[in-house]
N, C-alpha and C. Protein backbone atom coordinates (compact mmCIF):
# COMPACT_ATOMS: atom_id res chain seq x y z
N UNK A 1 93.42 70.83 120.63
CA UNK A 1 94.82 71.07 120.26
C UNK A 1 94.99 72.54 119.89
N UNK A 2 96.22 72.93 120.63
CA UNK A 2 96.40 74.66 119.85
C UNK A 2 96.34 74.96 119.35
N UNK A 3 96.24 75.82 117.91
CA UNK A 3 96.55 76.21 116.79
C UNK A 3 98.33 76.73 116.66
N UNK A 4 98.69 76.33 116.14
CA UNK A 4 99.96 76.49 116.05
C UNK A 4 101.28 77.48 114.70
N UNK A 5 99.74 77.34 113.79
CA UNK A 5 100.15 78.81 112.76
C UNK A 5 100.53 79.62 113.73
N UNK A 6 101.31 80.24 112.36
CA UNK A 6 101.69 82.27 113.32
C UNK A 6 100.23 82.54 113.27
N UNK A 7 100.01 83.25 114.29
CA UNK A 7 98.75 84.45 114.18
C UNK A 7 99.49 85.39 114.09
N UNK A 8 97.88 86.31 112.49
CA UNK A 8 98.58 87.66 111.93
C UNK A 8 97.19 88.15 112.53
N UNK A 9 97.70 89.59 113.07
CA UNK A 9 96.36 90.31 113.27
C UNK A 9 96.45 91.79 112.27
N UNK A 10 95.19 92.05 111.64
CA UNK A 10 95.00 93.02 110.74
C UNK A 10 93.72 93.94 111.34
N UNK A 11 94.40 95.12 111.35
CA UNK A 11 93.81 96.64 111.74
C UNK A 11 93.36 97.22 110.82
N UNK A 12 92.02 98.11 110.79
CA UNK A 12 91.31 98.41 109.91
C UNK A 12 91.38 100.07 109.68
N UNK A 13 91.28 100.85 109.39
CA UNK A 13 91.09 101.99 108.56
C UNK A 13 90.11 102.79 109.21
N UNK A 14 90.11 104.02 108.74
CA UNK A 14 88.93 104.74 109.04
C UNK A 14 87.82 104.53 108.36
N UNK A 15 86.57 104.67 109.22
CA UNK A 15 85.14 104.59 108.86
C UNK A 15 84.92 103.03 108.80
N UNK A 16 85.83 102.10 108.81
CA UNK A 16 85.47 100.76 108.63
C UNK A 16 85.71 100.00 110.25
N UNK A 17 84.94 98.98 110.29
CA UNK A 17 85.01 97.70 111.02
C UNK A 17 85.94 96.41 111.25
N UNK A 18 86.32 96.14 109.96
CA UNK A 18 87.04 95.05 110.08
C UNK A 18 86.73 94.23 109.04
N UNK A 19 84.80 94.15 108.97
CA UNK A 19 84.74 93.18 108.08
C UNK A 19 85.41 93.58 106.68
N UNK A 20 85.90 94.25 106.14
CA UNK A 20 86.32 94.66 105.03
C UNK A 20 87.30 93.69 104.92
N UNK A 21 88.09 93.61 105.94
CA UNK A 21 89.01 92.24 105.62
C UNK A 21 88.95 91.02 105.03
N UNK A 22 87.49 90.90 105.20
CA UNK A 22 87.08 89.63 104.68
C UNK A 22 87.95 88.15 103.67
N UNK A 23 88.11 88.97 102.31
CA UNK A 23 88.99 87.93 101.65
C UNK A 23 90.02 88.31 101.84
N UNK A 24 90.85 88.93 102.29
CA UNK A 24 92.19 88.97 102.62
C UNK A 24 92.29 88.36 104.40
N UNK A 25 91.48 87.78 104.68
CA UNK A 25 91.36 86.95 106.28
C UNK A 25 91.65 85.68 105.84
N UNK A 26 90.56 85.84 104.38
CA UNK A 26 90.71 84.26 104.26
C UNK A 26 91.51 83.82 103.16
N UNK A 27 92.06 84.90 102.39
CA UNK A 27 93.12 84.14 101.53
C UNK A 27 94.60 84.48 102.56
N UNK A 28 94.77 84.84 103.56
CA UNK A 28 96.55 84.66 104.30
C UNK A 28 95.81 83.02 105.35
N UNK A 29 94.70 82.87 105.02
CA UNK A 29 94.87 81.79 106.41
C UNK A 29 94.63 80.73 105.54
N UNK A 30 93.81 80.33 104.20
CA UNK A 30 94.01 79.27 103.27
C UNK A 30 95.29 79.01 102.21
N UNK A 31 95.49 80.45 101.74
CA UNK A 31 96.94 80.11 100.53
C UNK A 31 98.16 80.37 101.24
N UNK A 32 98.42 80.63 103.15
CA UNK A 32 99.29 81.46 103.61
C UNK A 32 99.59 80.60 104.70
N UNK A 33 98.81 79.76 104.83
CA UNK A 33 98.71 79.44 106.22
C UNK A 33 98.40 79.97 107.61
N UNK A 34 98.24 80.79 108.21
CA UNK A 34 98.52 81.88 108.79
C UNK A 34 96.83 81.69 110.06
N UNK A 35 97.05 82.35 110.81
CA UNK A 35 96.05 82.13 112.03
C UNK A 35 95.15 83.34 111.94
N UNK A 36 94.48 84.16 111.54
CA UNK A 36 94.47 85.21 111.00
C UNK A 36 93.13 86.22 112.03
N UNK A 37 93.62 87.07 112.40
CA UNK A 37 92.39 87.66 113.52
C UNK A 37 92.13 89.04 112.86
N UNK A 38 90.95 89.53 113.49
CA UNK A 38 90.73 91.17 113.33
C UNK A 38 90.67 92.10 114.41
N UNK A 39 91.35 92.76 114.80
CA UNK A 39 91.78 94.16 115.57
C UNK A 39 90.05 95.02 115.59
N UNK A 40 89.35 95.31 115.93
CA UNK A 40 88.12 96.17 115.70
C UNK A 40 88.73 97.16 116.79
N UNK A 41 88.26 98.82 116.40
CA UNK A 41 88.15 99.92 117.27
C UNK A 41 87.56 100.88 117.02
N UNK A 42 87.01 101.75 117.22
CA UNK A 42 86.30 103.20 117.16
C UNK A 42 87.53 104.08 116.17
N UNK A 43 87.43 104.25 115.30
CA UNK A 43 87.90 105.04 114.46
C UNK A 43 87.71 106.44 114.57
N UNK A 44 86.64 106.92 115.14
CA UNK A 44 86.19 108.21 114.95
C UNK A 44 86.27 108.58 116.35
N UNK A 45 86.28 107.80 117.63
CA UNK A 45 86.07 108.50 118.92
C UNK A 45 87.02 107.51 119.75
N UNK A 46 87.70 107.80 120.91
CA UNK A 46 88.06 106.48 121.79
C UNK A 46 89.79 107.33 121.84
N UNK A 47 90.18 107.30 122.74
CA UNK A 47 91.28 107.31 123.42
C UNK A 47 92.31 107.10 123.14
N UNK A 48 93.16 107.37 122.03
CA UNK A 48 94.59 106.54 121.41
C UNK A 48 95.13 105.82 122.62
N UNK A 49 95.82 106.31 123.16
CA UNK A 49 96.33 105.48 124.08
C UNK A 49 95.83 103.84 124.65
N UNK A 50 94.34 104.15 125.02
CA UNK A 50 94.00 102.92 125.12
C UNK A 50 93.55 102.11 124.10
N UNK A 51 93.21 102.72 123.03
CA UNK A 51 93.36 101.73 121.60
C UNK A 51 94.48 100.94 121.38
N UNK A 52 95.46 101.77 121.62
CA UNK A 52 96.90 101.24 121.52
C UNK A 52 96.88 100.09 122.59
N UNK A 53 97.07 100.35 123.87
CA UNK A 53 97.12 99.36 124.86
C UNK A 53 96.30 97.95 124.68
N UNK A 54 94.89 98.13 124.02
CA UNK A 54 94.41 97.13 123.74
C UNK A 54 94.63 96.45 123.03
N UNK A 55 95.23 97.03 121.76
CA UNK A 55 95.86 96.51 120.39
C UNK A 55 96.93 95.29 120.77
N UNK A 56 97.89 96.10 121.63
CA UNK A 56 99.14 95.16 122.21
C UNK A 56 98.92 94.37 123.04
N UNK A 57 97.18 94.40 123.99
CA UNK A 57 97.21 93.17 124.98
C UNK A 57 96.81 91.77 123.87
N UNK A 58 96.02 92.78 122.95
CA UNK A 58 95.41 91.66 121.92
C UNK A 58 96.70 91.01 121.31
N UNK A 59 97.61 90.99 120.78
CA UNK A 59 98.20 90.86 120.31
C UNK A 59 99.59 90.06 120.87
N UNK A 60 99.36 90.48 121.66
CA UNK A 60 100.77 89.70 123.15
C UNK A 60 99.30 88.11 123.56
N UNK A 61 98.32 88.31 123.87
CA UNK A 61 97.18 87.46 123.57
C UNK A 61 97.26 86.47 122.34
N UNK A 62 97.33 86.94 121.19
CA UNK A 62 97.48 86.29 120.12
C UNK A 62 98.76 85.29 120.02
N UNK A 63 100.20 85.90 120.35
CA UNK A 63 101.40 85.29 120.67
C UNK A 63 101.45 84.50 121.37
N UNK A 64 100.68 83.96 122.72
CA UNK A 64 100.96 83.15 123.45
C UNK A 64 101.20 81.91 122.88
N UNK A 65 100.53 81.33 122.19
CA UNK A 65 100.60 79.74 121.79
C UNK A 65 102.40 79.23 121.02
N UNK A 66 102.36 80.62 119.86
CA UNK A 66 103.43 80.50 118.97
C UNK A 66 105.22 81.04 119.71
N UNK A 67 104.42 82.08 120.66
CA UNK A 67 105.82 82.91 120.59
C UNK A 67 106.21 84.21 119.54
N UNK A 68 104.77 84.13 118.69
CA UNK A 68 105.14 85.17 117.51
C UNK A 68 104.00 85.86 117.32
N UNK A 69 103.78 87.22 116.81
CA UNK A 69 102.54 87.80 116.07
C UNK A 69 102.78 88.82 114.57
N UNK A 70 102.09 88.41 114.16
CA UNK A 70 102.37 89.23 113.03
C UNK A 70 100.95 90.40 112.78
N UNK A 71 101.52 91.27 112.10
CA UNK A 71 100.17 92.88 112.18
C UNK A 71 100.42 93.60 110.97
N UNK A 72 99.49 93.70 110.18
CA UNK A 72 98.80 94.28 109.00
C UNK A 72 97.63 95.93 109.45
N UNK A 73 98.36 96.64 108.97
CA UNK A 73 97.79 97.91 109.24
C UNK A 73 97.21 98.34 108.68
N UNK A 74 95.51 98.75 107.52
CA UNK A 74 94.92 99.69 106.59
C UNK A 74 95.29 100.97 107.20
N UNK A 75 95.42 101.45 106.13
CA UNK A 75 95.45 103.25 106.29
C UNK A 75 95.81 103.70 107.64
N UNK A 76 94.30 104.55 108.31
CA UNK A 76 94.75 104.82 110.07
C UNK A 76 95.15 103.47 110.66
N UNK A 77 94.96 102.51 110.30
CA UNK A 77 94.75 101.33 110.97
C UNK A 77 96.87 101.49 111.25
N UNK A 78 97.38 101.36 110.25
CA UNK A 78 99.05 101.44 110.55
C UNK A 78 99.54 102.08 111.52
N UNK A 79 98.73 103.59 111.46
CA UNK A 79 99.35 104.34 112.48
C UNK A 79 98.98 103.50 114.11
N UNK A 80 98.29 103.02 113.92
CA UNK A 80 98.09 102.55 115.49
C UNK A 80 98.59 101.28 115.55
N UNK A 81 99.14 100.65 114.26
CA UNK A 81 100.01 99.41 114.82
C UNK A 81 101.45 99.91 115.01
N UNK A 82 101.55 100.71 114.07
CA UNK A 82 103.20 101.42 114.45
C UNK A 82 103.44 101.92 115.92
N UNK A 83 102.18 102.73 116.45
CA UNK A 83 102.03 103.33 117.89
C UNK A 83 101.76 102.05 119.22
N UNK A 84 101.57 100.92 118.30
CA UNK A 84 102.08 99.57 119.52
C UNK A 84 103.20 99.42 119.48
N UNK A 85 104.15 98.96 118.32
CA UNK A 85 105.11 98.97 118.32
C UNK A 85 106.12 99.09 118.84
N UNK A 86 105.91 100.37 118.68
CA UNK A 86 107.00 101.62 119.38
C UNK A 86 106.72 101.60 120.79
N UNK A 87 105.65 101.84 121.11
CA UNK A 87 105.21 101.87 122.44
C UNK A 87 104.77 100.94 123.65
N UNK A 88 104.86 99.87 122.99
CA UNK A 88 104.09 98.90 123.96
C UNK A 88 104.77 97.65 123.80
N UNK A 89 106.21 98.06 123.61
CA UNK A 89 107.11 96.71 124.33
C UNK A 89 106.97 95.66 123.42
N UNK A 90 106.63 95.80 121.86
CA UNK A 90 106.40 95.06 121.00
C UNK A 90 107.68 95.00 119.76
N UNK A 91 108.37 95.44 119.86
CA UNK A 91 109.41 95.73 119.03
C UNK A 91 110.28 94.30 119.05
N UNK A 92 110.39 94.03 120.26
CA UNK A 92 110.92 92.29 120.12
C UNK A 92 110.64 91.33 120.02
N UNK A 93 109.14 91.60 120.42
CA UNK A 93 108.12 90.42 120.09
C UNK A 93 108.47 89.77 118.40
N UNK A 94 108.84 88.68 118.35
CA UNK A 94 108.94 88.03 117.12
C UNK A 94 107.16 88.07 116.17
N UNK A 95 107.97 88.31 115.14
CA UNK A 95 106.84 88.42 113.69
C UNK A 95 107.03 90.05 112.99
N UNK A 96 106.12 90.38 111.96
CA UNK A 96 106.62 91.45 110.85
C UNK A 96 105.53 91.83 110.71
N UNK A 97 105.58 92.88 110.08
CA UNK A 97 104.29 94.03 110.22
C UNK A 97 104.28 94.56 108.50
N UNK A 98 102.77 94.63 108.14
CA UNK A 98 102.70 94.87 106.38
C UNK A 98 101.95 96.14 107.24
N UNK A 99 102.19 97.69 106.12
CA UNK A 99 101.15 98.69 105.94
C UNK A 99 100.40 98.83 104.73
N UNK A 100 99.23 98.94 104.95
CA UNK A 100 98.64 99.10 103.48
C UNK A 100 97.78 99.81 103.39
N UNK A 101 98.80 101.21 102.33
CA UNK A 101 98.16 102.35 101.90
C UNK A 101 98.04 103.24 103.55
N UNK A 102 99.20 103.30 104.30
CA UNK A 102 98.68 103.77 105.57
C UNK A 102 99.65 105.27 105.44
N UNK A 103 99.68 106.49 105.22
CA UNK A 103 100.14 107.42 105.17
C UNK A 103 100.63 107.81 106.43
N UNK A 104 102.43 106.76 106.95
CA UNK A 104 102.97 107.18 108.14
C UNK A 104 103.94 108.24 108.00
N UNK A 105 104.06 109.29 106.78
CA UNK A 105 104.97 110.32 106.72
C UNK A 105 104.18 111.16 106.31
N UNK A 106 102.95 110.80 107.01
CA UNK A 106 101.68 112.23 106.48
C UNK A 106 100.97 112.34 105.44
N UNK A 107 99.78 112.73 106.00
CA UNK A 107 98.87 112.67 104.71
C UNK A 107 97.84 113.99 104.28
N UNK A 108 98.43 114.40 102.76
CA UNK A 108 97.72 115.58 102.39
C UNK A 108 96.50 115.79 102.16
N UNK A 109 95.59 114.76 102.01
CA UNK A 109 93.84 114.72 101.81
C UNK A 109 93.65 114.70 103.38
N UNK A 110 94.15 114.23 104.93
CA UNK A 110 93.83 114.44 106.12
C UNK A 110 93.87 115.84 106.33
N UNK A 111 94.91 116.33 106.08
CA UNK A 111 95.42 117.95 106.25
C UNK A 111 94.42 118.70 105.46
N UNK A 112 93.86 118.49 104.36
CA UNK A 112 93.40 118.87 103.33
C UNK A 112 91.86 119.61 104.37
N UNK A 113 91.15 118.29 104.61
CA UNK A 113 90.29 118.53 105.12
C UNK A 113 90.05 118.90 106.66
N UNK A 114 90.73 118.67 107.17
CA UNK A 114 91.28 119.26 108.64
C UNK A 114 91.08 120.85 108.58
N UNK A 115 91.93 121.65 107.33
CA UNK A 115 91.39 123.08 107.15
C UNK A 115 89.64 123.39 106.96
N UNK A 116 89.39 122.48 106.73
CA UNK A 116 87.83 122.51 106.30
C UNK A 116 86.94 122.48 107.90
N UNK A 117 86.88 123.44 108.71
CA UNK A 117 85.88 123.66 109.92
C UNK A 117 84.64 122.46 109.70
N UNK A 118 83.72 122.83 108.67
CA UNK A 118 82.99 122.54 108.64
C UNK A 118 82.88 120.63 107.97
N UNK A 119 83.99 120.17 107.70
CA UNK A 119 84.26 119.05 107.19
C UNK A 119 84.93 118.29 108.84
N UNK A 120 85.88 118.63 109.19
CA UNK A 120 86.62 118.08 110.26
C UNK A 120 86.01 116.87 111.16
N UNK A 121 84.95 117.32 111.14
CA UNK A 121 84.33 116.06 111.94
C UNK A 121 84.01 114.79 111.51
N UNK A 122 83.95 114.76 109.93
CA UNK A 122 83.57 113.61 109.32
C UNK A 122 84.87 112.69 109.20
N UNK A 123 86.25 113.33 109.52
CA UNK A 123 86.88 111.95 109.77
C UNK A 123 87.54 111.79 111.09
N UNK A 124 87.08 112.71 112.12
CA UNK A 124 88.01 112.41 113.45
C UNK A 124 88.70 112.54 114.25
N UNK A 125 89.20 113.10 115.33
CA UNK A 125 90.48 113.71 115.72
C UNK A 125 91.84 112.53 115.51
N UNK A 126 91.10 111.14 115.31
CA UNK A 126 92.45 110.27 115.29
C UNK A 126 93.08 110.47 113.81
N UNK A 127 92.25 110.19 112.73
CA UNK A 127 93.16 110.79 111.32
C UNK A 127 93.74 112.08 111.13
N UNK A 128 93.11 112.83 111.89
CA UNK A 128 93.98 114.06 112.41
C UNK A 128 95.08 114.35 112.78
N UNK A 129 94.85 113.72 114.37
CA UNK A 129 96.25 113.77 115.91
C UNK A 129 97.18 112.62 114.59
N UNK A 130 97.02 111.45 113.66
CA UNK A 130 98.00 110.50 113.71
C UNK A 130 98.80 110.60 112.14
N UNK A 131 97.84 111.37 110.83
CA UNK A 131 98.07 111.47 109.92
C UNK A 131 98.66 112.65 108.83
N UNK A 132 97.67 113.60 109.50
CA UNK A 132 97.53 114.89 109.12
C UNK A 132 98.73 115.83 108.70
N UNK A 133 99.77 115.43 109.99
CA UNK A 133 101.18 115.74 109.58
C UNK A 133 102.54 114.73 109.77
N UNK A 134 103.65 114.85 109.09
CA UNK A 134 104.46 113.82 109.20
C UNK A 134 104.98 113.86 110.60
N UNK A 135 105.22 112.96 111.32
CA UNK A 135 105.11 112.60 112.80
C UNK A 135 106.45 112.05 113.14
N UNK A 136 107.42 112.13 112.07
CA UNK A 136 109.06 111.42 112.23
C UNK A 136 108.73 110.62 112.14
N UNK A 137 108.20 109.50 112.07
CA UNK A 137 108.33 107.91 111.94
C UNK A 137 109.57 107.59 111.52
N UNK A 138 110.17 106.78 112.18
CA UNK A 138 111.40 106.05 111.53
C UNK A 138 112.08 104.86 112.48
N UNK A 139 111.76 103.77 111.88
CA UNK A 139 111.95 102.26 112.81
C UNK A 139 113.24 101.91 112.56
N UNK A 140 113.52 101.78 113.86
CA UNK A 140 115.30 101.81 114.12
C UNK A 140 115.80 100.38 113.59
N UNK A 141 116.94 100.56 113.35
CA UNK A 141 117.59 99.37 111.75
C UNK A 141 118.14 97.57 112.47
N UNK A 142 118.24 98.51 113.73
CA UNK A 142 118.50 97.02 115.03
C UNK A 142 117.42 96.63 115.69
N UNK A 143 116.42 96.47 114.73
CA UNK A 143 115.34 95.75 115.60
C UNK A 143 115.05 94.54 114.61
N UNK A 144 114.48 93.72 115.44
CA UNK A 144 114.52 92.14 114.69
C UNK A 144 113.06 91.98 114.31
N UNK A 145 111.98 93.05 114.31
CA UNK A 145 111.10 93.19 113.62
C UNK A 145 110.79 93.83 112.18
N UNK A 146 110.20 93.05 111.07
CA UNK A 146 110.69 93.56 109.68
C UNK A 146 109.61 94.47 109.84
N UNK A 147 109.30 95.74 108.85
CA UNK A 147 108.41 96.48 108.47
C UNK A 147 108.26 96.82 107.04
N UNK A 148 107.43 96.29 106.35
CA UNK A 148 106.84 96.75 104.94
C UNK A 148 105.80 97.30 104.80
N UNK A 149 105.95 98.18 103.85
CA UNK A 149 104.60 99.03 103.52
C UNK A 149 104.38 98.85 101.32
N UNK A 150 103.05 98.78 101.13
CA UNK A 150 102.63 98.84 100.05
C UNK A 150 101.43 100.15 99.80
N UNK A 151 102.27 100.49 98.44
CA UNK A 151 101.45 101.73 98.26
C UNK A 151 100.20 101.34 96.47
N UNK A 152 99.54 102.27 96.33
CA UNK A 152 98.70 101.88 95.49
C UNK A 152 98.62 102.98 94.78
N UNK A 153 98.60 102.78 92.98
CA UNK A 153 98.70 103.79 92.16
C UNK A 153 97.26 104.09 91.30
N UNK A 154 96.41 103.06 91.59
CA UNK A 154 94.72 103.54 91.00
C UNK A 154 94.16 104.71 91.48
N UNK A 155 93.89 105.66 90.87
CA UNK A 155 93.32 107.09 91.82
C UNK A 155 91.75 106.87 91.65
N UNK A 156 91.49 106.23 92.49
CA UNK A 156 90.16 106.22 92.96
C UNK A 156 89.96 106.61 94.79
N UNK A 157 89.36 107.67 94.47
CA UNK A 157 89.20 107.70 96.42
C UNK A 157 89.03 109.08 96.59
N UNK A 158 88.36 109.70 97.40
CA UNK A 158 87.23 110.75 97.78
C UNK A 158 88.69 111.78 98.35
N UNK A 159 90.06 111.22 98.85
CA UNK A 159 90.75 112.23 98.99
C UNK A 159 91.14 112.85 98.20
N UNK A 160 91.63 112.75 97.21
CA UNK A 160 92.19 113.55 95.82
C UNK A 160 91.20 114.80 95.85
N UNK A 161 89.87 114.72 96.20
CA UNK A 161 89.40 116.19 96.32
C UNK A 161 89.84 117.14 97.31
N UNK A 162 90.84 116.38 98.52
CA UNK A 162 90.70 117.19 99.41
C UNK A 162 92.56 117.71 99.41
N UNK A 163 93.15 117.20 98.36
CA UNK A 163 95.17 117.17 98.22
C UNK A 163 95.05 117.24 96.61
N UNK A 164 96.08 118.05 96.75
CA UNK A 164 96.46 118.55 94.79
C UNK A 164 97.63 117.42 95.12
N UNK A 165 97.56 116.10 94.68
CA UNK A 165 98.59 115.38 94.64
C UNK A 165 99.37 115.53 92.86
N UNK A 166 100.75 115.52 93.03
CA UNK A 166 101.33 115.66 91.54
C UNK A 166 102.79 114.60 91.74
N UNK A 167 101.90 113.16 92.16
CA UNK A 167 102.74 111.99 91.89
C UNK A 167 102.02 110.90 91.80
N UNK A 168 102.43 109.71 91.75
CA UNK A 168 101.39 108.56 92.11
C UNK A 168 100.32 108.51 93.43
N UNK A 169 99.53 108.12 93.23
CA UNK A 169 98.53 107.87 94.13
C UNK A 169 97.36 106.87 94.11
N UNK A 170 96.82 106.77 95.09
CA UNK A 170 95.53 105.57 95.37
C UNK A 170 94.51 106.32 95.36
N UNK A 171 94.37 107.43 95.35
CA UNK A 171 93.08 108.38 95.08
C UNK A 171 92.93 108.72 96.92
N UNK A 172 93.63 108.32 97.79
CA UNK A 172 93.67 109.21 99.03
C UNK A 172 95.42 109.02 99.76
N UNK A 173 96.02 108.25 99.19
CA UNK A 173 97.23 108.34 100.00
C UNK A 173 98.31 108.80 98.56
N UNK A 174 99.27 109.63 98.77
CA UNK A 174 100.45 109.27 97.86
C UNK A 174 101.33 108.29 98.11
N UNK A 175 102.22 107.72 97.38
CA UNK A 175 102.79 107.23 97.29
C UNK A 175 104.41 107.69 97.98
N UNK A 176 104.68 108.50 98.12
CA UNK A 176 105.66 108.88 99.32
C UNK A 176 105.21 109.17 100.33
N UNK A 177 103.75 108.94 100.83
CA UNK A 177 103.50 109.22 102.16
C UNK A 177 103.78 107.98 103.00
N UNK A 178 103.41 107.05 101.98
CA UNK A 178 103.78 105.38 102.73
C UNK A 178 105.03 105.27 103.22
N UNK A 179 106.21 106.55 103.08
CA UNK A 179 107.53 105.86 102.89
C UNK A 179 108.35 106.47 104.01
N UNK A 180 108.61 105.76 105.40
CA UNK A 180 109.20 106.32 106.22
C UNK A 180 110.69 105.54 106.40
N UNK A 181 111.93 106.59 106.83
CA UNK A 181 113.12 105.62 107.32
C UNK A 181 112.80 104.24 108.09
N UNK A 182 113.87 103.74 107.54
CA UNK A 182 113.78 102.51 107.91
C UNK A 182 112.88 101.37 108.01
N UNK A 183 112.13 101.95 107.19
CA UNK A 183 111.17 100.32 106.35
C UNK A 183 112.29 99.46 105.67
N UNK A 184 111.78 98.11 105.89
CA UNK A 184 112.69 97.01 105.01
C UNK A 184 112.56 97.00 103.68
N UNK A 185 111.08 96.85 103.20
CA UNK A 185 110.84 96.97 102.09
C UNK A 185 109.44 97.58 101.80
N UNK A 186 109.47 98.14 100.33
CA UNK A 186 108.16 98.74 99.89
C UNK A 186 108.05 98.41 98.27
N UNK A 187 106.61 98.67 98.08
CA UNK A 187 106.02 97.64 97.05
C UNK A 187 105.12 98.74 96.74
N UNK A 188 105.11 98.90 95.13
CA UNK A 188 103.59 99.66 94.54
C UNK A 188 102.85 98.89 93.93
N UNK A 189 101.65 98.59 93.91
CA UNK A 189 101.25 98.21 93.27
C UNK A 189 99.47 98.66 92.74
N UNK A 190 98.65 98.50 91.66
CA UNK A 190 97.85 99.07 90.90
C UNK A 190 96.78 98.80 91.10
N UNK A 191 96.56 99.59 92.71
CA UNK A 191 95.23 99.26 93.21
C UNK A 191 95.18 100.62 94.25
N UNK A 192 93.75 100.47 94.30
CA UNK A 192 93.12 102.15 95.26
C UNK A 192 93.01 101.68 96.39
N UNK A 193 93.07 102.89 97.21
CA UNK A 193 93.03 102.83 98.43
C UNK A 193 92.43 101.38 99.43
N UNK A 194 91.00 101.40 98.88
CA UNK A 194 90.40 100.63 99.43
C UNK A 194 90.33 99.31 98.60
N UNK A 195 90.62 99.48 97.02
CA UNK A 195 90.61 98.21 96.15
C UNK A 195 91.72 97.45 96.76
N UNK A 196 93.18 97.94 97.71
CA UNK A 196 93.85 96.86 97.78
C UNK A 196 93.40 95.84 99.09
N UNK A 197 92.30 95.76 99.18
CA UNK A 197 92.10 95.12 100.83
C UNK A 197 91.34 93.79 99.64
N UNK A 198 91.39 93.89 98.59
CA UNK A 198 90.24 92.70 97.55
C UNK A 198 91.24 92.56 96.70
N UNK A 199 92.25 92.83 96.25
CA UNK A 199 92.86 91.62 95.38
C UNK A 199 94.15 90.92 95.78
N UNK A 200 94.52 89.97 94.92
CA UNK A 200 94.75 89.18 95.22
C UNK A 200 96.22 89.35 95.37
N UNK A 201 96.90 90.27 94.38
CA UNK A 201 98.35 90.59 94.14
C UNK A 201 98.91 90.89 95.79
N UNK A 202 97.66 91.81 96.53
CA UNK A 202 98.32 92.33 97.98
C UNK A 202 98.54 91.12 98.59
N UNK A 203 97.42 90.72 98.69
CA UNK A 203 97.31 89.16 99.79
C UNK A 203 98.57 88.54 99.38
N UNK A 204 99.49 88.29 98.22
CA UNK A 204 100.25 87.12 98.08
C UNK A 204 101.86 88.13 98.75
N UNK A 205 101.58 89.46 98.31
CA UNK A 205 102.64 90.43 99.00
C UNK A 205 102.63 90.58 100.49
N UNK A 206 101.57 90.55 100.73
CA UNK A 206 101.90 90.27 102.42
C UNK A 206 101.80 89.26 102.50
N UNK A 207 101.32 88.12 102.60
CA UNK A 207 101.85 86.68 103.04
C UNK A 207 103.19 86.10 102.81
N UNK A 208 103.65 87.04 101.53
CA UNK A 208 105.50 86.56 101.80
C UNK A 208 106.65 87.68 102.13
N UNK A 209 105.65 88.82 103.00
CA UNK A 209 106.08 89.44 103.65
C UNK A 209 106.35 88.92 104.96
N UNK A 210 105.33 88.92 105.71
CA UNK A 210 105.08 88.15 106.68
C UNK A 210 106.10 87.04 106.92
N UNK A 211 106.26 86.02 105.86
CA UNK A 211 106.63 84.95 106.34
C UNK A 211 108.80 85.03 105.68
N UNK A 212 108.84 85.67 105.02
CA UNK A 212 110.33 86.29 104.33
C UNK A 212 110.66 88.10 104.90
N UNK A 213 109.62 88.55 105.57
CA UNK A 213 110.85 89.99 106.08
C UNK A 213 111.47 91.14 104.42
N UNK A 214 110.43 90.51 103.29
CA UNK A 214 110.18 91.25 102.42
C UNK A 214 109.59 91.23 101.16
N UNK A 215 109.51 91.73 100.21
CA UNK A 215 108.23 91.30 99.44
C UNK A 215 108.46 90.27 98.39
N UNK A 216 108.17 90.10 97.42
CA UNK A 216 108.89 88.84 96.34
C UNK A 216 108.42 90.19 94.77
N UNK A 217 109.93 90.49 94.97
CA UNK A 217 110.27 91.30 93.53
C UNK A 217 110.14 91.18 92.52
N UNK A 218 109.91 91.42 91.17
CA UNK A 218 110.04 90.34 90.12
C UNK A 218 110.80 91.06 89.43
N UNK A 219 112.04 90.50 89.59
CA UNK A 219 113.44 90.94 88.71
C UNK A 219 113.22 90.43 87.22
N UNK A 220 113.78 91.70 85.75
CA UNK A 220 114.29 91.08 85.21
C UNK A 220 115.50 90.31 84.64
N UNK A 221 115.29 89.50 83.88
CA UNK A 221 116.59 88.47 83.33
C UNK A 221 117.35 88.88 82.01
């Protein structure tokens, strides 16, 4: 029998694999319901374009059963779900897209170290070509795909050496880097860069992202 959950597929970050996903695989597919896959790619070498292309066959792949896909972006990992998006005929495809901690209006620890000759290589020409500077991002307001991004205010993370940040931060992204026109909604919450892929607060923010088109606020009374 098919599986008949939405499948969400989640893209990974620089320097990582995928497995990092780990409990956030398995808490959207036990407390979320959710069909839940991993995106793997070469972070450091490989072709944008055909990363991209593969991303969206995977993913148009994933849709067949439901009619829907949903996509979770880490860090670089966003920029290349945003660059399906946009690009690869995915914009109508039914389902909603979470970023987390993905610096799509540019990022000053990429730039930071990009000046650094002798550093440059240790993260890539893709955190480079996709991060390094703000790139216009801005997802047009008539599309029936939601987009949220969550940012993280723990400064733990090896970029802060490489960006004089003087606002909130995750210790490699700021907190206005997450923030491009026309996101639906955005969410901070008190976790580092890489701490938000392990607790639990993200997982329950994207799973009722995903499944509501925005986050669950907590107003007071």
């Amino acid at each position: 029998m098919a599986d008949t959950r939405d499948p969400v597929i989640l893209v990974h970050g620089l320097w990582m694999t995928g497995l990092e996903f780990g409990v956030l695989r398995q808490r959207l597919q036990t407390r979320h319901g959710f069909d839940v896959h991993v995106f793997s790619y070469p972070s450091m070498h490989g072709n944008v374009d055909e990363i991209v292309a593969e991303l969206a066959a995977f993913a148009h792949e994933r849709a067949a059963s439901t009619g829907c896909v949903h996509l979770v972006g880490h860090s670089l990992g966003g920029a290349f779900v945003y660059r399906a998006l946009e690009q690869q005929g995915m914009r109508d495809l039914p389902g909603n897209a979470v970023f987390l901690g993905s610096p799509l209006n540019g990022s000053r620890a990429a730039n930071g170290v990009g000046r650094l000759s002798m550093l440059r290589p240790l993260i890539g020409r893709h955190a480079l070509n996709e991060l390094a500077e703000p790139c216009g991002r801005c997802w047009p307001g008539d599309c029936a795909r939601s987009l949220g991004a969550i940012a993280g205010t723990r400064r733990l993370g090896t970029g802060q050496f490489f960006a004089h940040f003087d606002e909130e931060n995750d210790g490699t992204v700021a907190v206005s880097e997450t923030v491009i026109p026309g996101l639906n909604d955005h969410v901070v919450l008190p976790h580092s860069h890489v701490g938000m892929l392990f607790a639990n607060d993200v997982a329950a923010q994207v799973g009722h992202f995903l499944r509501h088109g925005r986050f669950a606020h907590v107003t007071s009374t």
